[in-house]
C-alpha atoms as a PDB file:
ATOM      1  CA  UNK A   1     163.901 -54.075 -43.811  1.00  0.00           C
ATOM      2  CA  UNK A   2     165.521 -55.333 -40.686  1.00  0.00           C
ATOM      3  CA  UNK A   3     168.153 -58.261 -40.910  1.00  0.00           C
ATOM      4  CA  UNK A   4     169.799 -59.366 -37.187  1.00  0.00           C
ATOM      5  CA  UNK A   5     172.708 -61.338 -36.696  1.00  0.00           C
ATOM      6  CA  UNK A   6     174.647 -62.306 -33.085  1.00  0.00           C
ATOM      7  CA  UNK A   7     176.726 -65.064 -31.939  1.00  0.00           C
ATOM      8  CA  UNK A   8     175.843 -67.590 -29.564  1.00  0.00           C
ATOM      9  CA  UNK A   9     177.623 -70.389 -27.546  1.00  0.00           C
ATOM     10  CA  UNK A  10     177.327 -73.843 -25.934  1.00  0.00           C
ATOM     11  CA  UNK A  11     179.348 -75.877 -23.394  1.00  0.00           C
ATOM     12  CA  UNK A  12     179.097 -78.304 -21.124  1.00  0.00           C
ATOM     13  CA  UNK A  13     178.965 -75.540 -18.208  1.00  0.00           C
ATOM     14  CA  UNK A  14     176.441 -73.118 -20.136  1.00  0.00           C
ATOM     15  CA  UNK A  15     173.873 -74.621 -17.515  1.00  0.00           C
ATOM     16  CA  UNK A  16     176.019 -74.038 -14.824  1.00  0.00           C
ATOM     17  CA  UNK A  17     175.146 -71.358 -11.967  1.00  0.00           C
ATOM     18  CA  UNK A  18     178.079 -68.441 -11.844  1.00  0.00           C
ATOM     19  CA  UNK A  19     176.705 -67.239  -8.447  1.00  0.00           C
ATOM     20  CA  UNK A  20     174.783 -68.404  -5.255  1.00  0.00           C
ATOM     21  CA  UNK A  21     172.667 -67.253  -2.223  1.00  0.00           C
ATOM     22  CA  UNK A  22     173.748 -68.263   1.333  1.00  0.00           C
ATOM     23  CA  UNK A  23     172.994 -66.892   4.736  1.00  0.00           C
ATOM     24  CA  UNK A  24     174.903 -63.409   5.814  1.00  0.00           C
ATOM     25  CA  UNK A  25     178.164 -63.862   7.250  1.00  0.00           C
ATOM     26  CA  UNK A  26     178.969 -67.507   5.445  1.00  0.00           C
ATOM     27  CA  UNK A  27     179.906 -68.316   1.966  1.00  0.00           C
ATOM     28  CA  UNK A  28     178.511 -69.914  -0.890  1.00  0.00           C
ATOM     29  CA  UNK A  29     180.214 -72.947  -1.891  1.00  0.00           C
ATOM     30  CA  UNK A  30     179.756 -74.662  -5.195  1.00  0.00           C
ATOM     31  CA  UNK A  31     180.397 -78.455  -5.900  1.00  0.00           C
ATOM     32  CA  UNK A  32     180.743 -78.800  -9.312  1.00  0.00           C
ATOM     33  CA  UNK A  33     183.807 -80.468 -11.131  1.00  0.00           C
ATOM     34  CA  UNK A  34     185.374 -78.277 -13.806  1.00  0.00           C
ATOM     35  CA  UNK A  35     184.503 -80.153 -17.304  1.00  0.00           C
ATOM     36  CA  UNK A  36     183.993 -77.752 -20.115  1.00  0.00           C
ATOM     37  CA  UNK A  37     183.942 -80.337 -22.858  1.00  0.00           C
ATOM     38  CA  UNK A  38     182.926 -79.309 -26.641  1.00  0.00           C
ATOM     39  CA  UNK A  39     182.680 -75.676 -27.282  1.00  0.00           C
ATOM     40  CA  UNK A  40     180.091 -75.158 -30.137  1.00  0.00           C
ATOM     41  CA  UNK A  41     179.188 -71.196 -31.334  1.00  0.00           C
ATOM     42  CA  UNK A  42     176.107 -70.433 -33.670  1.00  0.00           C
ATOM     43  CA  UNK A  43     175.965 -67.601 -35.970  1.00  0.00           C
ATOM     44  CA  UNK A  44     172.600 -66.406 -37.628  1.00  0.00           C
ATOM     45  CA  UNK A  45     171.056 -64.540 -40.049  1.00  0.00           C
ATOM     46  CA  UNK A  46     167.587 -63.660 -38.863  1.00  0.00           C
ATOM     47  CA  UNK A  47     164.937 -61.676 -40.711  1.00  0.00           C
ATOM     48  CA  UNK A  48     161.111 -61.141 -39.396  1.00  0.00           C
ATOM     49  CA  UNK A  49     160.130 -64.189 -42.154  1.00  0.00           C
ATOM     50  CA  UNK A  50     162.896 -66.473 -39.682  1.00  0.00           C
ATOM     51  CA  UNK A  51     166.431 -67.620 -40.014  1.00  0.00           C
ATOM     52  CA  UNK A  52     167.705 -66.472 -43.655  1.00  0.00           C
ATOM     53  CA  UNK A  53     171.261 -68.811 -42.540  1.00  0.00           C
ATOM     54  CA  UNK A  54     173.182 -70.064 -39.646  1.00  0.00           C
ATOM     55  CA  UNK A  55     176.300 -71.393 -39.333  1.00  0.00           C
ATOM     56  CA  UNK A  56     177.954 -73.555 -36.395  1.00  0.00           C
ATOM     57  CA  UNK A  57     181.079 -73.867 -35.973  1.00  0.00           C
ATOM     58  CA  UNK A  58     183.094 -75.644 -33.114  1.00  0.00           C
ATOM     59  CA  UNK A  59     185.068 -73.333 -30.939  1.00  0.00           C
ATOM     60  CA  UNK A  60     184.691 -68.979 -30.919  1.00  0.00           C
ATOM     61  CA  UNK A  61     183.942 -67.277 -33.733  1.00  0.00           C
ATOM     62  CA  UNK A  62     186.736 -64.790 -35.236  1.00  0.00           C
ATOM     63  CA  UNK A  63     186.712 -61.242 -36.940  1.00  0.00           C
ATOM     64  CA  UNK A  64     187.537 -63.761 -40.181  1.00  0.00           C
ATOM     65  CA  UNK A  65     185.007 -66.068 -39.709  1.00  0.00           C
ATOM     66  CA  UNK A  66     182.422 -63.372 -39.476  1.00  0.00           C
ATOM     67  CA  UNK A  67     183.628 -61.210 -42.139  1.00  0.00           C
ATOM     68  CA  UNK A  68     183.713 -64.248 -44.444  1.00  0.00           C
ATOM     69  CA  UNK A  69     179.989 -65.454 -43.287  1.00  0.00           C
ATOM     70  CA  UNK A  70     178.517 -61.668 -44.030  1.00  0.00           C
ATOM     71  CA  UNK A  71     180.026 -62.159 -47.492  1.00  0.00           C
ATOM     72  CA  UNK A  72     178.625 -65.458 -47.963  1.00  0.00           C
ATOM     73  CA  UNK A  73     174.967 -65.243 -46.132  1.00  0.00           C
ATOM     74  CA  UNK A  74     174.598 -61.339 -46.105  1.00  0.00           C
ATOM     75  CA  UNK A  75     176.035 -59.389 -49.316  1.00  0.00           C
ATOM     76  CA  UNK A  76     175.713 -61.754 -51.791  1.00  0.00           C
ATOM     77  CA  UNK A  77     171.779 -63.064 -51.236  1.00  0.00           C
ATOM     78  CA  UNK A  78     170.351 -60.221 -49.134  1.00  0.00           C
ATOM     79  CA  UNK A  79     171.935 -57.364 -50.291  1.00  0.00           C
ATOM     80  CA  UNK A  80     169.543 -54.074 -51.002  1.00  0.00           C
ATOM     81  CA  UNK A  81     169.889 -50.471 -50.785  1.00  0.00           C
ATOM     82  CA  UNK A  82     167.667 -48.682 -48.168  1.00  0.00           C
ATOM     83  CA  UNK A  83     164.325 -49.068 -47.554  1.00  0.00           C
ATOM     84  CA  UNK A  84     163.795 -52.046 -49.895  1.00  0.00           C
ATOM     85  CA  UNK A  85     163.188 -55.588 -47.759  1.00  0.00           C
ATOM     86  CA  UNK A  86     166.749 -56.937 -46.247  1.00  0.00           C
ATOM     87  CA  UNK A  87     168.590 -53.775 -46.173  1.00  0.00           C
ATOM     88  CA  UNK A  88     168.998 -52.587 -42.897  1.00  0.00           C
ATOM     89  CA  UNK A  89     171.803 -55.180 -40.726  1.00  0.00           C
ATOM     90  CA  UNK A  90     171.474 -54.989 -37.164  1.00  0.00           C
ATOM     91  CA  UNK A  91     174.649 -55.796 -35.227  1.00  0.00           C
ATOM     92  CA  UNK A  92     175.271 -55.274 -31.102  1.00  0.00           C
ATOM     93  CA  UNK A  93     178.519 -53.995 -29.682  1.00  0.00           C
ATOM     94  CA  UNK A  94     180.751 -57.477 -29.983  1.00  0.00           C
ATOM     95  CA  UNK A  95     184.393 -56.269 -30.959  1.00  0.00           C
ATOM     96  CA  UNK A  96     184.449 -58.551 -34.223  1.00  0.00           C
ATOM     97  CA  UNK A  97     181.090 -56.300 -35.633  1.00  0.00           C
ATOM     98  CA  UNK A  98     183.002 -53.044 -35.590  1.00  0.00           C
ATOM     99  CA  UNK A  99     186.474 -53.547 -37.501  1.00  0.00           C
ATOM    100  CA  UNK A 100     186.908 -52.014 -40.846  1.00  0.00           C
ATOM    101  CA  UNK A 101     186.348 -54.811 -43.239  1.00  0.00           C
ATOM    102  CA  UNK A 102     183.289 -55.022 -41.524  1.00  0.00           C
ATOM    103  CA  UNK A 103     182.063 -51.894 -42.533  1.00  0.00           C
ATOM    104  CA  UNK A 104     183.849 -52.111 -46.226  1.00  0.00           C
ATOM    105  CA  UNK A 105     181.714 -55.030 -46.486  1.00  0.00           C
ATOM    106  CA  UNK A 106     178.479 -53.820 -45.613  1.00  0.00           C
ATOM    107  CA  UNK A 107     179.163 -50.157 -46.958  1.00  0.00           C
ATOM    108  CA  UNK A 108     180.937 -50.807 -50.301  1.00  0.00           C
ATOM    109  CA  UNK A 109     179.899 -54.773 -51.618  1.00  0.00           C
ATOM    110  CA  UNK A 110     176.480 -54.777 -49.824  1.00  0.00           C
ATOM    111  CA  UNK A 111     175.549 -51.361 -50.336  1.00  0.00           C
ATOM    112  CA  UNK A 112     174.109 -50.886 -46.759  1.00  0.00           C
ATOM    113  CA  UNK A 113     174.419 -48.092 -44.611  1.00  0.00           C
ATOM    114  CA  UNK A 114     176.470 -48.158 -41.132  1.00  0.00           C
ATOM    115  CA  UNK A 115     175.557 -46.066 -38.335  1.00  0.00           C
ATOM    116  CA  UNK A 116     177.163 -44.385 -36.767  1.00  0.00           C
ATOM    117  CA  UNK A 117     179.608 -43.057 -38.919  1.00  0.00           C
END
């Protein structure tokens, strides 16, 4: 029943250490040069059978961009009413998963539920 989809991106610093260890009283110094090059997000449609889609797109992903990939890869192939196979989408907290014609889209064309209300 259980469809996931989240967001994930790649740089040339996603390797990169954000903190460091050093003895008490100094500081940690990092010397890295500042190159972020190519910014590359993925967005996928997973199901407990594997990826259903994924899309990659250079640069973030917008509240458009994900709107117009549930239409695409979500209500149009996958959609079911509850408790048949592919009909329960789970999202995290991301600001772009919670706007209205997020939840027109999965409430009214897919026929999903959204919780909470």
């Amino acid at each position: 029943m259980l469809l996931f989809t989240d967001e994930s991106s790649k740089d040339d610093k996603t390797v990169s250490w954000r903190w460091g260890y050093s003895r008490i009283g100094s500081r940690c110094y990092s010397h890295e040069p500042f190159v972020r090059g190519k910014h590359y997000t993925i967005l996928p449609l997973l199901s407990i059978d594997g990826y259903l889609a994924c899309e990659v797109f250079e640069g973030s992903v917008t509240g458009k961009m994900f709107e117009k990939f549930l239409l695409t890869h979500v209500v149009c192939p996958c959609h079911a009413p509850v408790p048949r196979p592919c009909s329960v989408l789970v999202l995290d907290n991301c600001a772009i998963h919670h706007g209205p014609a997020v939840r027109d889209i999965i409430e009214g064309e897919a026929g999903m539920s959204c919780l909470p209300k």
